[in-house]
PDB file of N, CA and C in Angstrom:
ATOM      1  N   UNK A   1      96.353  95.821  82.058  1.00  0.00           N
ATOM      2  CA  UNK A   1      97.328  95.001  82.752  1.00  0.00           C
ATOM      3  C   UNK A   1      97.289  93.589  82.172  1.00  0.00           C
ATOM      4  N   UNK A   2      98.799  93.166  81.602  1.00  0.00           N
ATOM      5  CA  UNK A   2      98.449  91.459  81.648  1.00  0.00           C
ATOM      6  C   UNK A   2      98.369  90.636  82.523  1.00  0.00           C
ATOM      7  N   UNK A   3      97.443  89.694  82.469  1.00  0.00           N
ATOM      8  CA  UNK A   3      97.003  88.979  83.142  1.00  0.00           C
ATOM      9  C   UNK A   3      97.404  87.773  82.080  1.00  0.00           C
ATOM     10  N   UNK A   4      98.358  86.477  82.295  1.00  0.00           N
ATOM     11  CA  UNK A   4      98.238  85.375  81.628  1.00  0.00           C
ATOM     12  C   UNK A   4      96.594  84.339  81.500  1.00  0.00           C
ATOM     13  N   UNK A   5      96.552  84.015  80.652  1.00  0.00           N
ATOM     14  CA  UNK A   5      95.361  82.800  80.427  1.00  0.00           C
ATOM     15  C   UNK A   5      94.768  82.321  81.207  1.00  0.00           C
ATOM     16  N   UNK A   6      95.500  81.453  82.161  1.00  0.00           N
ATOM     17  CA  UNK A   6      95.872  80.341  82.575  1.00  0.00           C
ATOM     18  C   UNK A   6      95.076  80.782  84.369  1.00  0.00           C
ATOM     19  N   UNK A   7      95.534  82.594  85.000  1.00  0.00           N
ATOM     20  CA  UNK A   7      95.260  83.209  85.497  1.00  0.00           C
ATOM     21  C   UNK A   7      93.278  83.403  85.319  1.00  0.00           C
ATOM     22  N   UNK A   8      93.204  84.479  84.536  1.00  0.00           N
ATOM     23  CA  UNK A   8      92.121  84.464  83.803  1.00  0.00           C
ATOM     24  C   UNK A   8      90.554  83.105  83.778  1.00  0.00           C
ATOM     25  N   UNK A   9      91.567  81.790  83.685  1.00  0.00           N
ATOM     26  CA  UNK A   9      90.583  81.254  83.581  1.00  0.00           C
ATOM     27  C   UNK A   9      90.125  80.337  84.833  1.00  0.00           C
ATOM     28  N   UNK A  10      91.236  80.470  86.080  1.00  0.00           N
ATOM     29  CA  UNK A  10      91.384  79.886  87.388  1.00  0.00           C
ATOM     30  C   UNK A  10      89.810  80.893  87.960  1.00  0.00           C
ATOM     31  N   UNK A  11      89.918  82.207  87.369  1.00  0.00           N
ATOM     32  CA  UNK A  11      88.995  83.426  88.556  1.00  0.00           C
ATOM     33  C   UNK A  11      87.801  83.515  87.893  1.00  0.00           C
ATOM     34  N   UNK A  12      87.550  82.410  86.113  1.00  0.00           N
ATOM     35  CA  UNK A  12      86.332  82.308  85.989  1.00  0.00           C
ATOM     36  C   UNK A  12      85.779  80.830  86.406  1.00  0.00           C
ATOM     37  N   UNK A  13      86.785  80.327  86.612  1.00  0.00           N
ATOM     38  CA  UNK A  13      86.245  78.756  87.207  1.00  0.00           C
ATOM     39  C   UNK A  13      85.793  78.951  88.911  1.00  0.00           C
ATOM     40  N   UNK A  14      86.635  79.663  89.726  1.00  0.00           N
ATOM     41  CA  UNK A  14      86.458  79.770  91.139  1.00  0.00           C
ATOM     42  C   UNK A  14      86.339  80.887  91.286  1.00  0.00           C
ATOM     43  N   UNK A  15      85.396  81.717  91.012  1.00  0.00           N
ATOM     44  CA  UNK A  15      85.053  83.476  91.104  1.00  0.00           C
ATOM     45  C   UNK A  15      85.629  83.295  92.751  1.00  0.00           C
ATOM     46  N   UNK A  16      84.704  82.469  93.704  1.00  0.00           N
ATOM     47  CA  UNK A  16      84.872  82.974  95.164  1.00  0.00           C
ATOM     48  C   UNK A  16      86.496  82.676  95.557  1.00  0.00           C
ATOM     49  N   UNK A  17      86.639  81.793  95.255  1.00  0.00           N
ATOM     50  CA  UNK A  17      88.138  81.056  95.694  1.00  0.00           C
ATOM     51  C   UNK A  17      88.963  82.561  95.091  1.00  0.00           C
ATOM     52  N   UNK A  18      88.913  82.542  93.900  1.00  0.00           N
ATOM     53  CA  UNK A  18      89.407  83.894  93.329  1.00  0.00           C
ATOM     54  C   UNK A  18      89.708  85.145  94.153  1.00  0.00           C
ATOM     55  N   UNK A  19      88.213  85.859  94.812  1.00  0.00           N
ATOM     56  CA  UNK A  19      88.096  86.679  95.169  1.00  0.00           C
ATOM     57  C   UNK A  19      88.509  86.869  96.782  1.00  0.00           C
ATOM     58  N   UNK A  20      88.686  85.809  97.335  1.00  0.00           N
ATOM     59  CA  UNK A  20      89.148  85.918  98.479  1.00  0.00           C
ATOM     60  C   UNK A  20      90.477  85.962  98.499  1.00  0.00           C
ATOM     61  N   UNK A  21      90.924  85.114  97.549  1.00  0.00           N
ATOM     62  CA  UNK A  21      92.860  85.210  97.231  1.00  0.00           C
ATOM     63  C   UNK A  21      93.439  86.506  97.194  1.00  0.00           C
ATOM     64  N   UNK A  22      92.295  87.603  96.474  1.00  0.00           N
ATOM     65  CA  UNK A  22      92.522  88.563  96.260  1.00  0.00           C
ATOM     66  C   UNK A  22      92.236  89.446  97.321  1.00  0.00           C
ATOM     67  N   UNK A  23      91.161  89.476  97.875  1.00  0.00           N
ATOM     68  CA  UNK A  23      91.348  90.268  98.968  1.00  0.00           C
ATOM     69  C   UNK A  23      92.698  89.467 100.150  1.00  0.00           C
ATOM     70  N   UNK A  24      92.795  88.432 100.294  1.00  0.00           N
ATOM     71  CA  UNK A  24      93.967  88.124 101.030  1.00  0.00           C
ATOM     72  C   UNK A  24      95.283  88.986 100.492  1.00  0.00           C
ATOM     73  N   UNK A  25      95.388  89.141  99.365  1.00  0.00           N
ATOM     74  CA  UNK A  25      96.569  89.844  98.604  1.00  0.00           C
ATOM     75  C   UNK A  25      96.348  91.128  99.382  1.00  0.00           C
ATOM     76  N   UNK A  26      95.286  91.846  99.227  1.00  0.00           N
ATOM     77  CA  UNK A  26      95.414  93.324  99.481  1.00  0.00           C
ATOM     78  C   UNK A  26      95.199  93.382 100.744  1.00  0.00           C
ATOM     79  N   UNK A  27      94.844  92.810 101.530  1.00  0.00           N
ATOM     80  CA  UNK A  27      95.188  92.882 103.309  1.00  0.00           C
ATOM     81  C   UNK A  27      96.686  92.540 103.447  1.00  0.00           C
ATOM     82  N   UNK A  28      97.525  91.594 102.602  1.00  0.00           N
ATOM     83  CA  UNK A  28      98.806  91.361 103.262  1.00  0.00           C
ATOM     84  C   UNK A  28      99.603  92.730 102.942  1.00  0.00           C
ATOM     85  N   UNK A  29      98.878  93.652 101.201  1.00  0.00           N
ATOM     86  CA  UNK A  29      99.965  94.449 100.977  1.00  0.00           C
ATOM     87  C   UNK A  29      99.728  95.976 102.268  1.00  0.00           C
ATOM     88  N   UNK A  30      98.892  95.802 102.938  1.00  0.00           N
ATOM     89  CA  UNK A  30      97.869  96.963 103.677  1.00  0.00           C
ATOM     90  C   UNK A  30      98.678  96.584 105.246  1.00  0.00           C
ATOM     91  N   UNK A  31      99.216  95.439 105.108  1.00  0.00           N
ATOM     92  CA  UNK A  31      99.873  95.091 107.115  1.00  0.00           C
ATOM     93  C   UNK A  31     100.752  95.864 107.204  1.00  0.00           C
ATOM     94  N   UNK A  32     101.249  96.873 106.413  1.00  0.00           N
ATOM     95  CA  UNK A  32     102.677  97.096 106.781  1.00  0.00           C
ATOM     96  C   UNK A  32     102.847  98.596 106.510  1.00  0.00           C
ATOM     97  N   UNK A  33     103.802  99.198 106.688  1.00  0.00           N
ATOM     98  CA  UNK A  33     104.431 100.833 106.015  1.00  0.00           C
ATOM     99  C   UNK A  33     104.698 100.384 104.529  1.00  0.00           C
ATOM    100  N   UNK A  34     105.626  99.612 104.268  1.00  0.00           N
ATOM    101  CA  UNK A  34     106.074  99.059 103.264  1.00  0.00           C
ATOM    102  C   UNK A  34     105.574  99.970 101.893  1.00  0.00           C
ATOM    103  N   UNK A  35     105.923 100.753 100.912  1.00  0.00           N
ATOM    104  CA  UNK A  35     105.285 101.458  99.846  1.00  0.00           C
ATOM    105  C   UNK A  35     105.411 100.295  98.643  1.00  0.00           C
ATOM    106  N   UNK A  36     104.849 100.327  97.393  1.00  0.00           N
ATOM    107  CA  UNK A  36     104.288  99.738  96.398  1.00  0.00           C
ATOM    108  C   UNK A  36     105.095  99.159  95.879  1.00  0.00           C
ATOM    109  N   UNK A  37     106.229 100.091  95.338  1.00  0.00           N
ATOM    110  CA  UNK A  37     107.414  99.356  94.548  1.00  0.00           C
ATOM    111  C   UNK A  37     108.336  99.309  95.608  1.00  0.00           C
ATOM    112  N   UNK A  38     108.643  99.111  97.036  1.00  0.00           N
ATOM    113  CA  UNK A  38     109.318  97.914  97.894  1.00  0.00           C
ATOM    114  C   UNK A  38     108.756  96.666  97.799  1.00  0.00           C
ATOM    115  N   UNK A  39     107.318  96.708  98.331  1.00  0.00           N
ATOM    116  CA  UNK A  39     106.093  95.367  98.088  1.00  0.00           C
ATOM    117  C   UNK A  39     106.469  94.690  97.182  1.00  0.00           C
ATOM    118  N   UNK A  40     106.842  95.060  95.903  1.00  0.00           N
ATOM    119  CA  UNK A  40     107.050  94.535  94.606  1.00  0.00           C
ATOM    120  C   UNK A  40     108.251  93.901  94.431  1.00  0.00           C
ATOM    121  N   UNK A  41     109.322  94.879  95.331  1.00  0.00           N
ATOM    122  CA  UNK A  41     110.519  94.327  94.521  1.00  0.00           C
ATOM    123  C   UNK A  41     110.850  93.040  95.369  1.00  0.00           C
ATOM    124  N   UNK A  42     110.306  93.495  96.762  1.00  0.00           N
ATOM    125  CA  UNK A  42     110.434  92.313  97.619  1.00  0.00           C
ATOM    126  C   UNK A  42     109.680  91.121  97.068  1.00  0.00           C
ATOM    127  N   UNK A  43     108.542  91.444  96.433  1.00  0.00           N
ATOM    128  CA  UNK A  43     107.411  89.804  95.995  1.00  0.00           C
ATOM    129  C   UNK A  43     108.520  89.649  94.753  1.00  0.00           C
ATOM    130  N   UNK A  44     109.324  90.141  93.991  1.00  0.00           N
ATOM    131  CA  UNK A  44     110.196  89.629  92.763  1.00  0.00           C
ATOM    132  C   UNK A  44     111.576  88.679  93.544  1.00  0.00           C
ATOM    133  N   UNK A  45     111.695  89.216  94.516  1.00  0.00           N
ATOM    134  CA  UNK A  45     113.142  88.617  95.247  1.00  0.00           C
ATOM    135  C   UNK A  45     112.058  87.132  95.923  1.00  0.00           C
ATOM    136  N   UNK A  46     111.185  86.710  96.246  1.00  0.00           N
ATOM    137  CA  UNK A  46     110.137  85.926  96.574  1.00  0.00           C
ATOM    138  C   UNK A  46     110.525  84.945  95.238  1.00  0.00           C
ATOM    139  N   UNK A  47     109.758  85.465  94.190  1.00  0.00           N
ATOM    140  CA  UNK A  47     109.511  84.937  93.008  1.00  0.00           C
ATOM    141  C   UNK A  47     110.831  84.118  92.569  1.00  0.00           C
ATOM    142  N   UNK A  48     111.497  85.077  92.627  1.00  0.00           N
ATOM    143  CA  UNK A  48     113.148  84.460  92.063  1.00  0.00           C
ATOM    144  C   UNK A  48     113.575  83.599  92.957  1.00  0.00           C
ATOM    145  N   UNK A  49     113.592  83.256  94.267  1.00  0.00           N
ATOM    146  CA  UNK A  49     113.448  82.001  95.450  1.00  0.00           C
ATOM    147  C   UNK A  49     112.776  80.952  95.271  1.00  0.00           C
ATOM    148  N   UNK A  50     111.869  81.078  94.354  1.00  0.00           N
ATOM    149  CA  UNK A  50     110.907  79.939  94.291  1.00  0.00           C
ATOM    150  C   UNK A  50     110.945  79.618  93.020  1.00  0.00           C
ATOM    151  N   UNK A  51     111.867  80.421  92.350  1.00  0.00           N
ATOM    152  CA  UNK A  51     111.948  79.681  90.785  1.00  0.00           C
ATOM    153  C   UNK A  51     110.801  79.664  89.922  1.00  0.00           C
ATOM    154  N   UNK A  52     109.833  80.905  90.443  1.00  0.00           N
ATOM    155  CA  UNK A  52     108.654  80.858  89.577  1.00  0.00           C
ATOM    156  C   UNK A  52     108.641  81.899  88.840  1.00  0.00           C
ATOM    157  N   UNK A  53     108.435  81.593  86.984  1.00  0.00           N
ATOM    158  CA  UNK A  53     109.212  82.192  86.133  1.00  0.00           C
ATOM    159  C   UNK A  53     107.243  83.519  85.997  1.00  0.00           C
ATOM    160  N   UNK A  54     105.688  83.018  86.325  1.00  0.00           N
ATOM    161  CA  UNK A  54     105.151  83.994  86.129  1.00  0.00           C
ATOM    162  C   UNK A  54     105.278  84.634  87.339  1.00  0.00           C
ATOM    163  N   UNK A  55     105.665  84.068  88.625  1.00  0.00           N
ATOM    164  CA  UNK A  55     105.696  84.802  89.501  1.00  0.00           C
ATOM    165  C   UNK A  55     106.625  86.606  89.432  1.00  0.00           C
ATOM    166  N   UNK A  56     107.955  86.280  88.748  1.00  0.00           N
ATOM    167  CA  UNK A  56     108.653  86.429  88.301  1.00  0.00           C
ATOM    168  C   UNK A  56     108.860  87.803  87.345  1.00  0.00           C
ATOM    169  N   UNK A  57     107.761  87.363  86.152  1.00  0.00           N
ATOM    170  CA  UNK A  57     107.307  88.221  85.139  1.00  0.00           C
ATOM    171  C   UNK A  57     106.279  89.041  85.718  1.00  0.00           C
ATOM    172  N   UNK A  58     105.585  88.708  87.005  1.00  0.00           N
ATOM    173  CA  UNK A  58     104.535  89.675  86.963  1.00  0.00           C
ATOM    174  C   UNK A  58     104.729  90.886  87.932  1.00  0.00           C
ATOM    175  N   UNK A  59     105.955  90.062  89.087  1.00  0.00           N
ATOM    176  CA  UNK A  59     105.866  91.443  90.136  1.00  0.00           C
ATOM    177  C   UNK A  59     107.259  92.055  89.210  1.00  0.00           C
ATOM    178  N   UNK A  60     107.864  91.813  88.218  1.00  0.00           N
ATOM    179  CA  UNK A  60     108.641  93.070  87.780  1.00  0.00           C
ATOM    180  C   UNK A  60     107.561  93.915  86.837  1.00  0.00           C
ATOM    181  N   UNK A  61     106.551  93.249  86.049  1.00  0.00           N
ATOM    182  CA  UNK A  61     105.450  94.197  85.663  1.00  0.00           C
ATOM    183  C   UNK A  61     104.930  94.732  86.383  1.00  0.00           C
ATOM    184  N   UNK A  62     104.536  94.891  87.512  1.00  0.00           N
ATOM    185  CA  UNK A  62     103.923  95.408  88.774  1.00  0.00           C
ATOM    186  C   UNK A  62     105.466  96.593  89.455  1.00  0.00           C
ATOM    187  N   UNK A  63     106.131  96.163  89.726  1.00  0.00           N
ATOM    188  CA  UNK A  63     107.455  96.718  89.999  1.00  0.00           C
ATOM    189  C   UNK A  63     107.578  97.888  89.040  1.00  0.00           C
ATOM    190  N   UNK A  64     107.495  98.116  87.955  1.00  0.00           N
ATOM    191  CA  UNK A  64     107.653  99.123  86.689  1.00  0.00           C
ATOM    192  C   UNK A  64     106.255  99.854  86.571  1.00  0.00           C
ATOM    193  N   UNK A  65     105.312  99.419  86.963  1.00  0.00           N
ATOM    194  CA  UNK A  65     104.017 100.475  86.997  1.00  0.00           C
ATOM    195  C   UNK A  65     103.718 101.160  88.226  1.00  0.00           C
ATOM    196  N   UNK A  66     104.636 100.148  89.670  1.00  0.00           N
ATOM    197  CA  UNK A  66     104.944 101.122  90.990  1.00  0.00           C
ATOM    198  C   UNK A  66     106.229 102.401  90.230  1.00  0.00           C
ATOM    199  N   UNK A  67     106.841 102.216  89.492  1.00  0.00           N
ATOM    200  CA  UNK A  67     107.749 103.263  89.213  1.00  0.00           C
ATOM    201  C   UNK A  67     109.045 102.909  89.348  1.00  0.00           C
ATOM    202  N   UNK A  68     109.436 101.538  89.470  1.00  0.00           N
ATOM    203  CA  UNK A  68     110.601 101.005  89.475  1.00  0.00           C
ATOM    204  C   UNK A  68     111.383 101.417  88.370  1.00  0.00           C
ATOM    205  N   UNK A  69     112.449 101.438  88.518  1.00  0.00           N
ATOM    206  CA  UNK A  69     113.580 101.665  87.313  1.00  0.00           C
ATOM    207  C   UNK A  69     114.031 100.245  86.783  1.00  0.00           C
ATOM    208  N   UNK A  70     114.618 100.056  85.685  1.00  0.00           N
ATOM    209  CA  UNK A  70     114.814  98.451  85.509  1.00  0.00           C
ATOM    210  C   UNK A  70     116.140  98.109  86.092  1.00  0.00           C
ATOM    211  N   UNK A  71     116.612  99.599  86.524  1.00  0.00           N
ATOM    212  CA  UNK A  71     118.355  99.209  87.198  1.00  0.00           C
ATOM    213  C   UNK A  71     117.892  98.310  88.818  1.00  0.00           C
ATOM    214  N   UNK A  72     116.843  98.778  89.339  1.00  0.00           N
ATOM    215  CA  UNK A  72     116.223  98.584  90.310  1.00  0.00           C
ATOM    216  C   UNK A  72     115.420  96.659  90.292  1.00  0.00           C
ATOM    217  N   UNK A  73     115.215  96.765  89.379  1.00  0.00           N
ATOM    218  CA  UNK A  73     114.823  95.365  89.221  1.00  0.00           C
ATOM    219  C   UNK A  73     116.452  94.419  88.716  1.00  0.00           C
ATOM    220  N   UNK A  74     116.935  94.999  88.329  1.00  0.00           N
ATOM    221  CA  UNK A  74     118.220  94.129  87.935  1.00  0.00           C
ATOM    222  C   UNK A  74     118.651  93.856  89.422  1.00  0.00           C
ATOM    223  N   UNK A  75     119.038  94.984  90.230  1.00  0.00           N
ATOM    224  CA  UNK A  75     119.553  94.985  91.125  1.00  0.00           C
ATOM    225  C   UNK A  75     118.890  93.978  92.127  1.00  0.00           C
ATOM    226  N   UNK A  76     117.617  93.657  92.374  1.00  0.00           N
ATOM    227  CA  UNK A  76     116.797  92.588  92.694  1.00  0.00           C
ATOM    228  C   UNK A  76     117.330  91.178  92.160  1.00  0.00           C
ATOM    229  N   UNK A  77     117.393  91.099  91.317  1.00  0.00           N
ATOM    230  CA  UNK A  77     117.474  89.939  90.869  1.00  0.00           C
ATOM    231  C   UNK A  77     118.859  89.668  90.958  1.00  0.00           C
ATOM    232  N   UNK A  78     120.174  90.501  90.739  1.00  0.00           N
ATOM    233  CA  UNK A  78     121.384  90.194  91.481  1.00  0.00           C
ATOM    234  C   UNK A  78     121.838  89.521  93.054  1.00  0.00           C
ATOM    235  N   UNK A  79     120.489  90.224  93.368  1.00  0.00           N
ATOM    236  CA  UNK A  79     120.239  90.247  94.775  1.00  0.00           C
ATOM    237  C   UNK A  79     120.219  88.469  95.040  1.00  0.00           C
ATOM    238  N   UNK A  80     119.413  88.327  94.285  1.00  0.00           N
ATOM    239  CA  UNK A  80     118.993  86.474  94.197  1.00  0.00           C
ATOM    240  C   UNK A  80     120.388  85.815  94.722  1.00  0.00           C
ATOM    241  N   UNK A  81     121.566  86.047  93.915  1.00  0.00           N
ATOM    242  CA  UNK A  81     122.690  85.242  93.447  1.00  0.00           C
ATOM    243  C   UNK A  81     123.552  84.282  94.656  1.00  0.00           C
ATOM    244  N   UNK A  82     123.543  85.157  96.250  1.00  0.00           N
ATOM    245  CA  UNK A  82     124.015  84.442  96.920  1.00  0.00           C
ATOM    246  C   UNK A  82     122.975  83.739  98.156  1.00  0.00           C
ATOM    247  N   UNK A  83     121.693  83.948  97.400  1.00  0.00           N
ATOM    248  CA  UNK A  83     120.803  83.164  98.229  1.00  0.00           C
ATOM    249  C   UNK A  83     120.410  82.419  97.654  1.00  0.00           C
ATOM    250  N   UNK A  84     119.859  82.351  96.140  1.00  0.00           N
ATOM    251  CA  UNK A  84     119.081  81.288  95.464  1.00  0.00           C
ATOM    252  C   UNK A  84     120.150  80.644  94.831  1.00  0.00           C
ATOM    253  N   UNK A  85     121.257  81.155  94.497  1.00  0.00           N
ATOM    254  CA  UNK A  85     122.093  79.955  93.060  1.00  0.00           C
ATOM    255  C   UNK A  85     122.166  80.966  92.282  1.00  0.00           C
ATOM    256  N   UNK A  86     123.413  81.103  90.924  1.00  0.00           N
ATOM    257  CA  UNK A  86     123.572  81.249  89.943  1.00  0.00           C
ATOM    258  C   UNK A  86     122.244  80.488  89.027  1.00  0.00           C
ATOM    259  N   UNK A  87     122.537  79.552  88.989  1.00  0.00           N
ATOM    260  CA  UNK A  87     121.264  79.049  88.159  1.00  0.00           C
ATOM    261  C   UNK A  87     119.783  79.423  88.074  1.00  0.00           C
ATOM    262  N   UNK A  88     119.531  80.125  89.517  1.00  0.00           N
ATOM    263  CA  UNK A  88     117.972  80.389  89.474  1.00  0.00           C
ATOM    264  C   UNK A  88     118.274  81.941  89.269  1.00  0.00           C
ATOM    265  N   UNK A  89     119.008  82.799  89.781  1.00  0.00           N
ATOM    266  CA  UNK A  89     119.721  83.965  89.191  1.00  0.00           C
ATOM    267  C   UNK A  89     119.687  84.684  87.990  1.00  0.00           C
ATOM    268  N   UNK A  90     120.011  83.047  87.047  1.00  0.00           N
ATOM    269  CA  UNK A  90     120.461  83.169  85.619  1.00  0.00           C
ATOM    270  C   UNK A  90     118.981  83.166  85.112  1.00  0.00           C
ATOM    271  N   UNK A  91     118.493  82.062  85.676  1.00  0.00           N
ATOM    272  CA  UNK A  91     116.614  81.868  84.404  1.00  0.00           C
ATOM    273  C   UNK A  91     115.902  83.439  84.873  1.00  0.00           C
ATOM    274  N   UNK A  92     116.170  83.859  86.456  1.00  0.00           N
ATOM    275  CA  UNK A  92     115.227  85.046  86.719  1.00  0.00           C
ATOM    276  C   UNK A  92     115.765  86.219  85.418  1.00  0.00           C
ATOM    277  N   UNK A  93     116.490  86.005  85.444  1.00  0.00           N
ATOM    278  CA  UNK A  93     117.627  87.468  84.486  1.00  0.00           C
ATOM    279  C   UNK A  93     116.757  87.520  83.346  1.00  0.00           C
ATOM    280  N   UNK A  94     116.692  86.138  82.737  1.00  0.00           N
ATOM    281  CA  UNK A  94     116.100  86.168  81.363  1.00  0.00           C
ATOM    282  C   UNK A  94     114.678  86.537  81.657  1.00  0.00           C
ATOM    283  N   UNK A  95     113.630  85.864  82.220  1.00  0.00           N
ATOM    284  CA  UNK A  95     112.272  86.173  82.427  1.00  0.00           C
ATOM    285  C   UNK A  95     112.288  87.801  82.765  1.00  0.00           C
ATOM    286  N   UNK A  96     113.268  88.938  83.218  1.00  0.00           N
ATOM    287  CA  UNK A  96     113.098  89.885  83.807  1.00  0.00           C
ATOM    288  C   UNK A  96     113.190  90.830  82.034  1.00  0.00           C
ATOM    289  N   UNK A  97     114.034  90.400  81.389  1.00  0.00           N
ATOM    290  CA  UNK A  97     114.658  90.534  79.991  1.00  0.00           C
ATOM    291  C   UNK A  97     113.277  90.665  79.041  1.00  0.00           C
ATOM    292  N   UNK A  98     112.587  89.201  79.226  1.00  0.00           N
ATOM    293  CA  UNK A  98     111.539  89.620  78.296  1.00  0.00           C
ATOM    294  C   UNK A  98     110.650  90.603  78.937  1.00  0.00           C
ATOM    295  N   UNK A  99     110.205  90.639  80.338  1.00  0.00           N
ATOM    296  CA  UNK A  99     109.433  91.970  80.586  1.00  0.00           C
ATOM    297  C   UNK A  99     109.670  92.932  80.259  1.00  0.00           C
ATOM    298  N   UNK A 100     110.848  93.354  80.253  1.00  0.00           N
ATOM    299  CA  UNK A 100     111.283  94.943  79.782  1.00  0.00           C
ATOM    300  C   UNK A 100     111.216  94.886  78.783  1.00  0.00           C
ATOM    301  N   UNK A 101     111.599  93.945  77.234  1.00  0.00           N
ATOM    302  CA  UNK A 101     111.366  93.794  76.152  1.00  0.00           C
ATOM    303  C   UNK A 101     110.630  94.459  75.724  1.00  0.00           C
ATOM    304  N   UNK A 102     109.105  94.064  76.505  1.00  0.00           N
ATOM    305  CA  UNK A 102     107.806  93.878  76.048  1.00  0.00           C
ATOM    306  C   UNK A 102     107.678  95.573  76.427  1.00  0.00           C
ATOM    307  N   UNK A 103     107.839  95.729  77.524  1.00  0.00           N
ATOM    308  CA  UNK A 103     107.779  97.388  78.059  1.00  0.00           C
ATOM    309  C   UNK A 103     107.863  98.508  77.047  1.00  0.00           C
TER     310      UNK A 103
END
């Protein structure tokens, strides 16, 4: 799985801070019925709200190893258009572009 740098070197500087983030992650994905690639596509419609481009790149990588289709992630990120802006719409499109690229 990629993991950016930047990631990587936050969880060797603060192992504990790290490790609790992470178990916080997997208790929030555990509150609910919710299955893996909903979790996902919903944390990408998140991501694209907040204009955060690794946020962004990582739950559609996460989204595609739950078994997402990329019509399914497009369709997410369309989704953006009359809540976030054309503009944040437009940068998510591209960041979603190079993930599948890379795929």
């Amino acid at each position: 799985m990629y993991l950016p740098k930047i990631y990587e070197k936050f969880s060797g500087k603060f192992p504990e801070v790290f490790k609790d983030f992470k178990h916080l992650g997997q208790t929030c994905r555990g509150a609910g019925p919710l299955d893996q690639k909903s979790q996902d596509l919903i944390k990408l419609g998140i991501a694209i709200g907040a204009n955060s481009r690794g946020g962004v790149m990582s739950s559609t990588r996460k989204a595609l190893d739950a078994g997402a289709a990329p019509e399914e992630i497009y369709q997410a990120v369309v989704l953006a258009l009359t809540t976030t802006g054309f503009p944040n719409m437009i940068a998510a499109l591209g960041w979603v572009d190079e993930v599948l690229e890379e795929a």
